[in-house]
PDB file of N, CA and C in Angstrom:
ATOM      1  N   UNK A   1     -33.111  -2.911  36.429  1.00  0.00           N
ATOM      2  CA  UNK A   1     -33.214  -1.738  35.588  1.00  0.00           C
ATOM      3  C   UNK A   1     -32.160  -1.783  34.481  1.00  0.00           C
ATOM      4  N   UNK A   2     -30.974  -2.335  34.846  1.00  0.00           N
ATOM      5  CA  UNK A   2     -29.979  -2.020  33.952  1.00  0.00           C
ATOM      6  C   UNK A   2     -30.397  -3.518  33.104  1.00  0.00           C
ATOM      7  N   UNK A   3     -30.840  -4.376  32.842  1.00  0.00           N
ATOM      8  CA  UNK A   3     -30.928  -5.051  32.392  1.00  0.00           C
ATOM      9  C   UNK A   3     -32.246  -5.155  30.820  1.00  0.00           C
ATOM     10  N   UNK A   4     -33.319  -4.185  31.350  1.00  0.00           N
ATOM     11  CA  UNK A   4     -34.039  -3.350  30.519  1.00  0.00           C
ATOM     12  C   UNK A   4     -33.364  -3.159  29.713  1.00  0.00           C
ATOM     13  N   UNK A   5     -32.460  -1.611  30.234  1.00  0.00           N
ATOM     14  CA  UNK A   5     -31.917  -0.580  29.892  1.00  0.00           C
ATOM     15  C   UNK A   5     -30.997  -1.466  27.784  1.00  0.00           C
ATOM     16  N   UNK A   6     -30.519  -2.728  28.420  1.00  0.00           N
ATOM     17  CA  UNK A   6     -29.705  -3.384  27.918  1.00  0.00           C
ATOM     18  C   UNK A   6     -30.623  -3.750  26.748  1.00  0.00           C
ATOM     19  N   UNK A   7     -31.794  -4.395  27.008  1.00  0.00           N
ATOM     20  CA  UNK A   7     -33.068  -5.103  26.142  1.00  0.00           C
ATOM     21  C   UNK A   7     -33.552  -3.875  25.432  1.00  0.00           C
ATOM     22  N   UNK A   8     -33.503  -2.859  25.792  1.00  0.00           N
ATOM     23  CA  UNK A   8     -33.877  -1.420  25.006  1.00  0.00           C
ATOM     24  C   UNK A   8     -33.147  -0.978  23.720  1.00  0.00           C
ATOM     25  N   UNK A   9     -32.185  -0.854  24.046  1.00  0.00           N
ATOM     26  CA  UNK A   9     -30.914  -0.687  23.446  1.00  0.00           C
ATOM     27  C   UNK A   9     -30.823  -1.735  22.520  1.00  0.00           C
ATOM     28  N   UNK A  10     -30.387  -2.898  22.854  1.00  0.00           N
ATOM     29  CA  UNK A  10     -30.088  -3.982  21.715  1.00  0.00           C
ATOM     30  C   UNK A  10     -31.174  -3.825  20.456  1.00  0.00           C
ATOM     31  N   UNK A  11     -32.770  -3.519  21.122  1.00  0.00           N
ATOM     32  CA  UNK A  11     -33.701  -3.668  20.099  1.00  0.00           C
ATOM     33  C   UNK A  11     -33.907  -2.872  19.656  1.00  0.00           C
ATOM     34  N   UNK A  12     -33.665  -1.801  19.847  1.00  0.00           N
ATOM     35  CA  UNK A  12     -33.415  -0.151  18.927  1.00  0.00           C
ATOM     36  C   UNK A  12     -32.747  -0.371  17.962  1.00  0.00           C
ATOM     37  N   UNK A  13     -31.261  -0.882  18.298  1.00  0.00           N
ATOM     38  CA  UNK A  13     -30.166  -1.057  17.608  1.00  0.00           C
ATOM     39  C   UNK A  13     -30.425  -2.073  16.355  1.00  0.00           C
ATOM     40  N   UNK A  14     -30.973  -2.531  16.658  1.00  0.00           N
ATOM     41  CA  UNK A  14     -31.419  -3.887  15.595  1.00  0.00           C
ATOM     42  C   UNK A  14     -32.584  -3.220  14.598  1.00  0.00           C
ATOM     43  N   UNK A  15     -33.662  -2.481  15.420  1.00  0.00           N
ATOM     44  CA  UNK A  15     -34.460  -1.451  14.117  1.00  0.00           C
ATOM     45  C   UNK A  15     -33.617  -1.086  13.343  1.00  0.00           C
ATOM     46  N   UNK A  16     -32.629  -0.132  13.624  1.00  0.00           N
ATOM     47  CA  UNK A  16     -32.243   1.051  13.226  1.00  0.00           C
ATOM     48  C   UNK A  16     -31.272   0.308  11.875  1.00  0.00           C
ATOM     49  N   UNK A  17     -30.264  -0.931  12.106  1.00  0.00           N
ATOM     50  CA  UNK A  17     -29.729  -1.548  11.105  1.00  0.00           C
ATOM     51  C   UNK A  17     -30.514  -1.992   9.609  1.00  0.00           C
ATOM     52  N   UNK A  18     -31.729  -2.288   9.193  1.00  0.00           N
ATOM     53  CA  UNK A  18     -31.872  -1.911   7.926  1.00  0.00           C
ATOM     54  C   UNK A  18     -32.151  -0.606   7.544  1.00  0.00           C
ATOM     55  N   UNK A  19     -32.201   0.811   8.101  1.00  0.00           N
ATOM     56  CA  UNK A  19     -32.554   1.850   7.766  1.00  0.00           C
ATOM     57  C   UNK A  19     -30.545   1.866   7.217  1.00  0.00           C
ATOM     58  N   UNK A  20     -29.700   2.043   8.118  1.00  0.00           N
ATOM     59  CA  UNK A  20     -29.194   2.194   7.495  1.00  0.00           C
ATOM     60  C   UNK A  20     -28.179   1.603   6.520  1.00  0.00           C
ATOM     61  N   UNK A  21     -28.639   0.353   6.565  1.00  0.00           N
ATOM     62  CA  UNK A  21     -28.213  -0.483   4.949  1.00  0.00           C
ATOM     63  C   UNK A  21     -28.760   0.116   3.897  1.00  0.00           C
ATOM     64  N   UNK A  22     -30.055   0.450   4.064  1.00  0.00           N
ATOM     65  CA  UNK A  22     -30.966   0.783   2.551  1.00  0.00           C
ATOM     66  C   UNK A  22     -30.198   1.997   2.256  1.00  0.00           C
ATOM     67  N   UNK A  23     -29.940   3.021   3.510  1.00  0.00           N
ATOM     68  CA  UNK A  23     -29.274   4.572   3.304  1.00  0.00           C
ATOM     69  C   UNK A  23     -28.362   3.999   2.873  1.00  0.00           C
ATOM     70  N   UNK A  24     -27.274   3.434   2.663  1.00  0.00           N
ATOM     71  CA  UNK A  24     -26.161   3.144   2.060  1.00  0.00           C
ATOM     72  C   UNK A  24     -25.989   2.875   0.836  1.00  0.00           C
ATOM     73  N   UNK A  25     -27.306   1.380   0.838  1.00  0.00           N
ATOM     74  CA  UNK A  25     -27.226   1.126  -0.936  1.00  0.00           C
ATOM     75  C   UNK A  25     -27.706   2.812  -1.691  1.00  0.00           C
ATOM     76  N   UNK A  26     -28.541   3.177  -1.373  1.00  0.00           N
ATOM     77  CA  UNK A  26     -29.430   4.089  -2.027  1.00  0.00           C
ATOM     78  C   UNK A  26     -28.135   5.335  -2.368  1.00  0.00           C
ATOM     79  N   UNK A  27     -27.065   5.493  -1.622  1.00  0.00           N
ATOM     80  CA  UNK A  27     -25.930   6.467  -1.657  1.00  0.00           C
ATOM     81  C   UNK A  27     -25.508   5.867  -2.843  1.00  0.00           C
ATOM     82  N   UNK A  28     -25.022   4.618  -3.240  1.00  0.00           N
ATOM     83  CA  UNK A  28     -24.195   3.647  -4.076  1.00  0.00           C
ATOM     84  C   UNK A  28     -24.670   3.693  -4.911  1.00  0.00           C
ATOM     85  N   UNK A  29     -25.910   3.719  -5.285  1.00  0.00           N
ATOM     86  CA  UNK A  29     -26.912   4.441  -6.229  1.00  0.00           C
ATOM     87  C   UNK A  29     -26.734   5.601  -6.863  1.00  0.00           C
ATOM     88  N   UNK A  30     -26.570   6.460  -6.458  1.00  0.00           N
ATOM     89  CA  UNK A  30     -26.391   8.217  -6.846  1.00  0.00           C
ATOM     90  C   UNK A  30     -25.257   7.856  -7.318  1.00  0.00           C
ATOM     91  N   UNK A  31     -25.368   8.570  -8.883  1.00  0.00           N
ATOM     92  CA  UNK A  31     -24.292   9.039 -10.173  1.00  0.00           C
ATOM     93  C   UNK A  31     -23.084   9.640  -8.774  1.00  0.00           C
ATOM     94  N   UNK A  32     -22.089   8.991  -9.450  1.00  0.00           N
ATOM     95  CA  UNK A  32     -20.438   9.376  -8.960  1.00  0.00           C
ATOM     96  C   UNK A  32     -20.114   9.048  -7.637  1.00  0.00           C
ATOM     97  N   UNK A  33     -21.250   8.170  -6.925  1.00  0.00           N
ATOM     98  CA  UNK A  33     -20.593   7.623  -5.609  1.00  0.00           C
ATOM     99  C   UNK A  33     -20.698   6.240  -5.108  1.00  0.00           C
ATOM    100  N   UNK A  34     -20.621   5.379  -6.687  1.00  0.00           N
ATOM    101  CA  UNK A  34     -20.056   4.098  -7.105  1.00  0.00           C
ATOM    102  C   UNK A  34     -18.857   3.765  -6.076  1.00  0.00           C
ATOM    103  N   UNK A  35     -18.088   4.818  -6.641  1.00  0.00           N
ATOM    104  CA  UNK A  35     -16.585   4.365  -6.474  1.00  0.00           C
ATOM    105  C   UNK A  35     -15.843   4.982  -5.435  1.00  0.00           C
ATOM    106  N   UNK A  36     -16.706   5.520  -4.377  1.00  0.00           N
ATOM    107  CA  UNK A  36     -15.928   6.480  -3.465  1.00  0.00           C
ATOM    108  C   UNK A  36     -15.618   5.728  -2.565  1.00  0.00           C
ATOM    109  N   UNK A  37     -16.590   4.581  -2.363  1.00  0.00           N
ATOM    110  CA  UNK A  37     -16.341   4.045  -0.667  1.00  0.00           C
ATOM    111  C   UNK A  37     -14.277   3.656  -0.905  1.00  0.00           C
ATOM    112  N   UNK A  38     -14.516   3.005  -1.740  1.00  0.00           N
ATOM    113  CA  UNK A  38     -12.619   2.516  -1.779  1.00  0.00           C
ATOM    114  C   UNK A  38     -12.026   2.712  -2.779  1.00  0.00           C
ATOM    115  N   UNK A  39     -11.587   3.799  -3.271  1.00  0.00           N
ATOM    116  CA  UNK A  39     -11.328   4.328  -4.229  1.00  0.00           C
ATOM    117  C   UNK A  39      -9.274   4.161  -4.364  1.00  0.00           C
ATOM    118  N   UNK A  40      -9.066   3.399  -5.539  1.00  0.00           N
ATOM    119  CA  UNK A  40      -7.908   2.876  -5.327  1.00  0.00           C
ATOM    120  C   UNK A  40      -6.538   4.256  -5.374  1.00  0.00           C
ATOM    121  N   UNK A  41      -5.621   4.160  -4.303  1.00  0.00           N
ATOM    122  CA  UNK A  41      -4.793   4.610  -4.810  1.00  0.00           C
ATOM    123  C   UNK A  41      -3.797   5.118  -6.169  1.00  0.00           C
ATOM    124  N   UNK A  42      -3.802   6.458  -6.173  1.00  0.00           N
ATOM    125  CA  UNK A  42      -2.748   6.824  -7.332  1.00  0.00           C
ATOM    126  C   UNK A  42      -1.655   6.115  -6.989  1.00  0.00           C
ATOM    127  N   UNK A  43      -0.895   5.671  -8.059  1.00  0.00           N
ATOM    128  CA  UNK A  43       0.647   5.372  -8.240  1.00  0.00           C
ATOM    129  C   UNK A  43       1.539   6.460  -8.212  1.00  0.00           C
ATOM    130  N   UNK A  44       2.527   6.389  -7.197  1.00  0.00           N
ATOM    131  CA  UNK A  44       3.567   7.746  -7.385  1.00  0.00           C
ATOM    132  C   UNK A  44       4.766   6.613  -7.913  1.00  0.00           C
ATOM    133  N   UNK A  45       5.558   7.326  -8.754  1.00  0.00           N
ATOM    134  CA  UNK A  45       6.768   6.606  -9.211  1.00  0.00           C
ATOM    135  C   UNK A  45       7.943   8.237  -8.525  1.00  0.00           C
ATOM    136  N   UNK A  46       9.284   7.372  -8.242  1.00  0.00           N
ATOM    137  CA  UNK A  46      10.692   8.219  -7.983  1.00  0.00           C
ATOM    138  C   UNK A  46      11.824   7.159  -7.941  1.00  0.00           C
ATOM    139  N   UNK A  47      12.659   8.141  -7.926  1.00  0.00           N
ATOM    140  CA  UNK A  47      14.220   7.565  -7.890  1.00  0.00           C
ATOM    141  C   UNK A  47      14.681   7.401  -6.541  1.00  0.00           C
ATOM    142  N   UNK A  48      15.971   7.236  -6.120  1.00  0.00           N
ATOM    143  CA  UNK A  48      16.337   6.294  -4.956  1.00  0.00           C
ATOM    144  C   UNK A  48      17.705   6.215  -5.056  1.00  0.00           C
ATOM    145  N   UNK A  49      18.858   6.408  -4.269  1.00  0.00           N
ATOM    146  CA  UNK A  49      19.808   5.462  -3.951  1.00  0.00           C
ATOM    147  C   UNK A  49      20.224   4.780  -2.763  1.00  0.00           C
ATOM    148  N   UNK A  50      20.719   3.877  -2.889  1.00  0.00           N
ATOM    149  CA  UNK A  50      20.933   3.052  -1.446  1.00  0.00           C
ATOM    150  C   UNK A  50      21.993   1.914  -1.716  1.00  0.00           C
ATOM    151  N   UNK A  51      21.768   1.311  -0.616  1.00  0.00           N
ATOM    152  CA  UNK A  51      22.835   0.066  -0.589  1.00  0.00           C
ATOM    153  C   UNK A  51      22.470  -0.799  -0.163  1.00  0.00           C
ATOM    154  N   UNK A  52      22.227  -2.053  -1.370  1.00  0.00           N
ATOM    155  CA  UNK A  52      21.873  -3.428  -1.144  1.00  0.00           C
ATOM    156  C   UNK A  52      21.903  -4.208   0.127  1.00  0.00           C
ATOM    157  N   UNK A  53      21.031  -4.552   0.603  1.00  0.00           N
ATOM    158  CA  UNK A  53      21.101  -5.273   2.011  1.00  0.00           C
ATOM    159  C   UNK A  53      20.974  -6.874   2.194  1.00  0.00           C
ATOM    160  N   UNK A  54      19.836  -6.881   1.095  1.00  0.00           N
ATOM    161  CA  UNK A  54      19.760  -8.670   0.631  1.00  0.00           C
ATOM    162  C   UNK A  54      18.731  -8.952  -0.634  1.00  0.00           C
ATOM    163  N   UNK A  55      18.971  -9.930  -1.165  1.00  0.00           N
ATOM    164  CA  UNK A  55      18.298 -10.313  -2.208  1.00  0.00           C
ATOM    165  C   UNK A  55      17.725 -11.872  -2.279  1.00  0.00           C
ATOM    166  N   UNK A  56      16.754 -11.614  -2.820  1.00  0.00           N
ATOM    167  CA  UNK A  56      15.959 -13.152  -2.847  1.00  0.00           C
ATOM    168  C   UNK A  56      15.965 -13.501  -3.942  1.00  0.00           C
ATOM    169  N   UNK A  57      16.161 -14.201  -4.805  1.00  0.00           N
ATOM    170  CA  UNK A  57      15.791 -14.667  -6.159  1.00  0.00           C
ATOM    171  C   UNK A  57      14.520 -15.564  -6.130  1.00  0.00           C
ATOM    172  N   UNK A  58      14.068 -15.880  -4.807  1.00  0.00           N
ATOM    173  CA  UNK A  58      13.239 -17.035  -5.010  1.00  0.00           C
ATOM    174  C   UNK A  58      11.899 -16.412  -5.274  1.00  0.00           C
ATOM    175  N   UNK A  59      11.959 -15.014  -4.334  1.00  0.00           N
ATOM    176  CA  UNK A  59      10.683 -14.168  -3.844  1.00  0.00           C
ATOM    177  C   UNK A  59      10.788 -13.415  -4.771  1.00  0.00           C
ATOM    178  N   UNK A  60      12.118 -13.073  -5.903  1.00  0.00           N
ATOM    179  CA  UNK A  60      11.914 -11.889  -6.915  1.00  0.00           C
ATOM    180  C   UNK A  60      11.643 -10.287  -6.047  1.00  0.00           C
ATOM    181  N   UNK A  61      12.712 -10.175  -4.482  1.00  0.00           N
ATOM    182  CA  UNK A  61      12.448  -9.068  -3.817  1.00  0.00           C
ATOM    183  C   UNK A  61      14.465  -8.902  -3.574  1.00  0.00           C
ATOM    184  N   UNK A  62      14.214  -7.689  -3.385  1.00  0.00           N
ATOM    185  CA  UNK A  62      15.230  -6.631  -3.346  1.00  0.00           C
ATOM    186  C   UNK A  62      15.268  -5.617  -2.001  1.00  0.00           C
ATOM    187  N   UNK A  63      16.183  -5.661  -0.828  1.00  0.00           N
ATOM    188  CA  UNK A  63      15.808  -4.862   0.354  1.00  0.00           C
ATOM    189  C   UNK A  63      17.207  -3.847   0.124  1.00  0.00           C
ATOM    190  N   UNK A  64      16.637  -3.036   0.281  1.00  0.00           N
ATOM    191  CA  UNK A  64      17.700  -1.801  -0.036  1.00  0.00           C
ATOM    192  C   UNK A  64      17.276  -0.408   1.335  1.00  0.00           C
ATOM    193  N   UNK A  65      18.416  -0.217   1.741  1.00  0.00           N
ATOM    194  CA  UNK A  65      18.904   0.828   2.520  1.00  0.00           C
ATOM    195  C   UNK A  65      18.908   2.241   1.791  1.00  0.00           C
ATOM    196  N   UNK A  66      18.049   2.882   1.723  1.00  0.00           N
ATOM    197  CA  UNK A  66      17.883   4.169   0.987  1.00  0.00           C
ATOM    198  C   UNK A  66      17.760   5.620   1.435  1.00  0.00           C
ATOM    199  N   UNK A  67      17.935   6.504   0.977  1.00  0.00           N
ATOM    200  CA  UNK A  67      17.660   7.744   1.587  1.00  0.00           C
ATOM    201  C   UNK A  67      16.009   8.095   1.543  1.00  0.00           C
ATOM    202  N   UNK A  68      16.147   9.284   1.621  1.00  0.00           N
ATOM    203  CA  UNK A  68      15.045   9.660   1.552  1.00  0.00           C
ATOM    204  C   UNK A  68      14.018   9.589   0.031  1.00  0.00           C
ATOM    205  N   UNK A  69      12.772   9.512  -0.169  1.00  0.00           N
ATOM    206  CA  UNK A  69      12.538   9.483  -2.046  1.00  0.00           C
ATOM    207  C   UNK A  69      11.429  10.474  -1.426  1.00  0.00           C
ATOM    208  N   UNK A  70      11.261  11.812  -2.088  1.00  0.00           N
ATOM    209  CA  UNK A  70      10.097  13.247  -1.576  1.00  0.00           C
ATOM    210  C   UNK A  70       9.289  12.795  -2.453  1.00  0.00           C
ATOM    211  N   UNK A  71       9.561  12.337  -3.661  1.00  0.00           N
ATOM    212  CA  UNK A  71       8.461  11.848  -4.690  1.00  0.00           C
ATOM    213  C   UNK A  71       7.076  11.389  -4.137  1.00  0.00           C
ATOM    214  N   UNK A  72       7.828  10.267  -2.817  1.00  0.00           N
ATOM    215  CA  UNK A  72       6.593   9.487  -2.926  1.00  0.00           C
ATOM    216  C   UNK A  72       6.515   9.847  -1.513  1.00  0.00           C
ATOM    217  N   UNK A  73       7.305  10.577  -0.785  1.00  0.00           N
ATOM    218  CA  UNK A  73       6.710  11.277   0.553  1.00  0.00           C
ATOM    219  C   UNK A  73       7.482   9.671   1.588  1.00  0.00           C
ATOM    220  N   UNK A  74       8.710   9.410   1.376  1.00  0.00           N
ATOM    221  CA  UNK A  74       9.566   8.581   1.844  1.00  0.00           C
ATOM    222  C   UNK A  74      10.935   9.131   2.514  1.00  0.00           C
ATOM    223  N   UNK A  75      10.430   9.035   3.950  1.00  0.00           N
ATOM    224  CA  UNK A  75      12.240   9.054   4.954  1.00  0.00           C
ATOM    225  C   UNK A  75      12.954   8.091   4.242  1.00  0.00           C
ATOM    226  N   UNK A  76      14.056   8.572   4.978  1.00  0.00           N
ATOM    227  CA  UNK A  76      15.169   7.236   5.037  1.00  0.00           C
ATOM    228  C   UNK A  76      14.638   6.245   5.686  1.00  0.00           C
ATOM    229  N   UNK A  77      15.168   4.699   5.090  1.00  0.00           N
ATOM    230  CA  UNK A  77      14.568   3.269   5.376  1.00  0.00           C
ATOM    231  C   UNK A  77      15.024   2.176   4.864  1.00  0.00           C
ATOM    232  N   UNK A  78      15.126   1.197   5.858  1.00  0.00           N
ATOM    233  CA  UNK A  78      15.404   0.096   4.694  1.00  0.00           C
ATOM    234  C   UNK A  78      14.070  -0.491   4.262  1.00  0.00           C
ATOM    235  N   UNK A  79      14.301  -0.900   3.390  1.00  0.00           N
ATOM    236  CA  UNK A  79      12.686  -1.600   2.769  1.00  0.00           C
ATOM    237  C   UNK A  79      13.090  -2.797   1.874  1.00  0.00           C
ATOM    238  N   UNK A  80      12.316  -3.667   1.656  1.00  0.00           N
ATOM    239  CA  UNK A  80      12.247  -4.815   0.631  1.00  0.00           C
ATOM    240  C   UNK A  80      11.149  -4.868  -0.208  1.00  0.00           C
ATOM    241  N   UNK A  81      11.726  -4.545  -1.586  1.00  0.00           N
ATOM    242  CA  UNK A  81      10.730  -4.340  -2.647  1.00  0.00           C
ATOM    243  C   UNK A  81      10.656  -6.133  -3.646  1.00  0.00           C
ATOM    244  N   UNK A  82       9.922  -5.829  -4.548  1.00  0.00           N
ATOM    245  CA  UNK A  82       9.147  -6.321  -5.747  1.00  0.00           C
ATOM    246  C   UNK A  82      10.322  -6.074  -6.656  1.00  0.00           C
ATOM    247  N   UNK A  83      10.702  -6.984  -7.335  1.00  0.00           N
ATOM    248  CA  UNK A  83      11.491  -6.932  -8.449  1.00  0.00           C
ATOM    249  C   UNK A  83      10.451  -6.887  -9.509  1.00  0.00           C
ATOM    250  N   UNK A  84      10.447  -5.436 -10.622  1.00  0.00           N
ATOM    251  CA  UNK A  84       9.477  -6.080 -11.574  1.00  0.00           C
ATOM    252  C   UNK A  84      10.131  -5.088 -12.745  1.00  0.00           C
ATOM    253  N   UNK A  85      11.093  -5.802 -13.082  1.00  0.00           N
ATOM    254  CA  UNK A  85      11.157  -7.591 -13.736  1.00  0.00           C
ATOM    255  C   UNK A  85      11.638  -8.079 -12.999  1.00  0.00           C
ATOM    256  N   UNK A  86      11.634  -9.277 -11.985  1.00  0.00           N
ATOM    257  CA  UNK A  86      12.577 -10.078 -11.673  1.00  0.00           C
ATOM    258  C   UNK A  86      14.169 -10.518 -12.525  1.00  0.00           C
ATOM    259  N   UNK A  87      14.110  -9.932 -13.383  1.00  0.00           N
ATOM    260  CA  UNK A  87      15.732  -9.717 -13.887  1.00  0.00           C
ATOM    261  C   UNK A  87      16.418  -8.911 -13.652  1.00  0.00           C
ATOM    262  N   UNK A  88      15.785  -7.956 -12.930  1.00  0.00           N
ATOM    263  CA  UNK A  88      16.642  -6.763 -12.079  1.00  0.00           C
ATOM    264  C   UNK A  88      17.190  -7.428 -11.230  1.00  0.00           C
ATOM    265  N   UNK A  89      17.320  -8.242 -10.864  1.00  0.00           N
ATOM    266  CA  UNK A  89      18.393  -9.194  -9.621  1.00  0.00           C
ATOM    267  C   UNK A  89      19.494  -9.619 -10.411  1.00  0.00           C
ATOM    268  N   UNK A  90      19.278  -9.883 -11.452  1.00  0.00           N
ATOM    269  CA  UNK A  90      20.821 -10.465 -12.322  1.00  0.00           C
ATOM    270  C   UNK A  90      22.008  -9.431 -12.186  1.00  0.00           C
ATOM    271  N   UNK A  91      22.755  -9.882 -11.360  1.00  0.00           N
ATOM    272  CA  UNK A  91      24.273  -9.251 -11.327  1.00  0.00           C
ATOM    273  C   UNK A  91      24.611  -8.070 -10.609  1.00  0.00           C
ATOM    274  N   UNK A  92      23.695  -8.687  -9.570  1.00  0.00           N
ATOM    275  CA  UNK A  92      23.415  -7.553  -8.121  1.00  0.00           C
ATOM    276  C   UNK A  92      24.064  -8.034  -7.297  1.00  0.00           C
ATOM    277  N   UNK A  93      24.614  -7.295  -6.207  1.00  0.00           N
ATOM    278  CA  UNK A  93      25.346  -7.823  -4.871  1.00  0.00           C
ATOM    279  C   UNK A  93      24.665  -7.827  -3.917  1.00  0.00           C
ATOM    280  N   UNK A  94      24.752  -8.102  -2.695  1.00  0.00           N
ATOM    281  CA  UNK A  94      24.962  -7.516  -1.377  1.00  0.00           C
ATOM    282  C   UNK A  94      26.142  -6.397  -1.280  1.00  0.00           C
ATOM    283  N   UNK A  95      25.257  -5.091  -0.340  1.00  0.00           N
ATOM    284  CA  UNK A  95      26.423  -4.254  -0.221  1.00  0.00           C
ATOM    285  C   UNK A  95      26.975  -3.332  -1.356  1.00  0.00           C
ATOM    286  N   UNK A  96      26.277  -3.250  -2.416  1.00  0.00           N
ATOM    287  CA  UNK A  96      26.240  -2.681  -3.771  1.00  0.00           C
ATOM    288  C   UNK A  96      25.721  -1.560  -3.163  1.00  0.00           C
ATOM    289  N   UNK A  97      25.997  -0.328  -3.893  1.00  0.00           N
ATOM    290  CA  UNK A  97      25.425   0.875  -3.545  1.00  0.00           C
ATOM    291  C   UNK A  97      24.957   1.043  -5.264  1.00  0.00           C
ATOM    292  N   UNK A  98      23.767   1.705  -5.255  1.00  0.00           N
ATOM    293  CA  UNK A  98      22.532   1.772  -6.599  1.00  0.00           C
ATOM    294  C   UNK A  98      21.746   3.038  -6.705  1.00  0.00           C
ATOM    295  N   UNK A  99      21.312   2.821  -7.885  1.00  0.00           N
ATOM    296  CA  UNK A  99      20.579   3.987  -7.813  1.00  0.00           C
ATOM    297  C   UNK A  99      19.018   3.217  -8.336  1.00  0.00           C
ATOM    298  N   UNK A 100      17.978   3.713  -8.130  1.00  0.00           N
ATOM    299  CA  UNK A 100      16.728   2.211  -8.390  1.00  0.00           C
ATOM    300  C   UNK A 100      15.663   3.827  -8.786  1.00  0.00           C
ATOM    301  N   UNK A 101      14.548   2.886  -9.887  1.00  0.00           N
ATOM    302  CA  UNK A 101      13.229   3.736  -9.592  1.00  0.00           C
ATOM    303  C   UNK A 101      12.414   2.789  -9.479  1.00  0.00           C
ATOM    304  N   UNK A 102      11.277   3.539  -8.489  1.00  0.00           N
ATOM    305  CA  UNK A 102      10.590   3.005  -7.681  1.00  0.00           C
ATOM    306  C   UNK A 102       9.062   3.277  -8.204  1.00  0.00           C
ATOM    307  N   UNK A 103       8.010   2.164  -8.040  1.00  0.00           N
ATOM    308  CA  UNK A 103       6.763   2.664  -8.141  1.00  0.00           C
ATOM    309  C   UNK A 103       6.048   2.092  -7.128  1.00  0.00           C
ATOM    310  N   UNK A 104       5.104   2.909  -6.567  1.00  0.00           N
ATOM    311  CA  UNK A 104       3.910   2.991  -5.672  1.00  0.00           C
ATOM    312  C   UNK A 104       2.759   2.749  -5.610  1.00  0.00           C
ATOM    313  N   UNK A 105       1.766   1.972  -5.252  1.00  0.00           N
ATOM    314  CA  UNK A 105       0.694   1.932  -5.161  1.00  0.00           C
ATOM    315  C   UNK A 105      -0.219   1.255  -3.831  1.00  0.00           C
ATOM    316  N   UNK A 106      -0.474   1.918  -3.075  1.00  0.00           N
ATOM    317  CA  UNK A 106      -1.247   1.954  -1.996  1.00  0.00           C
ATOM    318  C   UNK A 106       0.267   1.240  -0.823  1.00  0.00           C
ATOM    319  N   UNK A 107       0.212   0.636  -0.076  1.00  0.00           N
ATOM    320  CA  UNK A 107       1.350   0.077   0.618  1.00  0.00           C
ATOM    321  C   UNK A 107       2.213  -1.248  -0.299  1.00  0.00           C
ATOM    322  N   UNK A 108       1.826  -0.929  -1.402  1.00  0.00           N
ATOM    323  CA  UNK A 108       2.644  -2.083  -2.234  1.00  0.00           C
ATOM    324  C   UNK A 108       3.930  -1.216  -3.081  1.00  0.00           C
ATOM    325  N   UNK A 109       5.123  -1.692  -2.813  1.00  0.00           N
ATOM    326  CA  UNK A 109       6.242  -1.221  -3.966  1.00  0.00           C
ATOM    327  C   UNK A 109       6.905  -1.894  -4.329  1.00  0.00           C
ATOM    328  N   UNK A 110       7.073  -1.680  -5.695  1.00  0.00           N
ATOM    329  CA  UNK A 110       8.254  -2.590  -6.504  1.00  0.00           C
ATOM    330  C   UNK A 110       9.199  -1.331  -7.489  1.00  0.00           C
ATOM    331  N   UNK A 111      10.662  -1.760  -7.624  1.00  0.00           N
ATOM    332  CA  UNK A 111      11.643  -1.792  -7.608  1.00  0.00           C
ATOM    333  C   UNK A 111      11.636  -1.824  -9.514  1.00  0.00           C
ATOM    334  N   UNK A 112      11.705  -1.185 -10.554  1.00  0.00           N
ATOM    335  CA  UNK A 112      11.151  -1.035 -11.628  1.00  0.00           C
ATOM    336  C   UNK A 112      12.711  -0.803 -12.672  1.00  0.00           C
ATOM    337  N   UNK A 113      13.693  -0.397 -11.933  1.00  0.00           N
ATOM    338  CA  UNK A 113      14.655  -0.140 -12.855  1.00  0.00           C
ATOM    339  C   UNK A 113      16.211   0.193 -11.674  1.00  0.00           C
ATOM    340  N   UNK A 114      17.181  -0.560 -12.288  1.00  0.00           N
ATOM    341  CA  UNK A 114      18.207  -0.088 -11.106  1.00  0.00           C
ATOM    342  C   UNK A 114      19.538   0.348 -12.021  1.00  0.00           C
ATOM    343  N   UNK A 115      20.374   0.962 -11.240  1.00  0.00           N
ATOM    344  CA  UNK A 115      21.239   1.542 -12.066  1.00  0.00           C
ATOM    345  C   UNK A 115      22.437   1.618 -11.108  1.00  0.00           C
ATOM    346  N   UNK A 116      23.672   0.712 -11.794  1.00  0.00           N
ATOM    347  CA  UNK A 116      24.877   0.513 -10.564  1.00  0.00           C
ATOM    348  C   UNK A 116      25.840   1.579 -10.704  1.00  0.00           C
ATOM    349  N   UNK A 117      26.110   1.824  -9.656  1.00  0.00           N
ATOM    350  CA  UNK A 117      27.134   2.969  -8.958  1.00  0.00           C
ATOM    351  C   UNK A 117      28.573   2.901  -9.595  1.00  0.00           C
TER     352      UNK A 117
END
């Protein structure tokens, strides 16, 4: 019985998969819901201070010990950002305390402007 039960099921399941592919394209279709399925994150940009923890020149990344940033809805953390420009590393320490602004976009951040203490 349970083995039916199993052969029932699988072949239902297998109808039912182009109904709802076509329901899907046909959604993707309708004016203004192009772009909903993954619709890219806004960018939040904020300020920051912290204290240098390490630097890469090779990776063009920056890990900094920071407080909190409300801007972008950020506890305290250390994190390792995106140098962008990668000339924001010129004449940085370890152990430097900074002040940095930051920009956001989806789980990606880079490190946009720094300003020494």
């Amino acid at each position: 019985m349970r083995t039916y039960l199993t052969v029932i099921l699988a072949l239902g399941g297998l109808g039912a998969t182009p109904v709802i592919a076509q329901t899907m394209s046909d959604m993707k279709a309708m004016p203004g819901m192009a772009g909903m399925a993954h619709p890219a994150p806004a960018a939040k940009t904020g300020q920051g201070t912290g204290v240098i923890t390490a630097i890469d020149t090779k990776a063009d990344t920056l890990t900094i010990r920071h407080g909190a940033i409300p801007s972008v809805n950020w506890p305290a953390m250390t994190m390792t950002f995106k140098a962008s420009p990668p000339t924001l590393l010129h004449g940085l320490s370890v152990g430097q305390t900074i002040g940095f602004d930051v920009r956001t976009q989806g789980m990606a951040a880079e490190v946009t402007a720094v300003r020494t203490k």
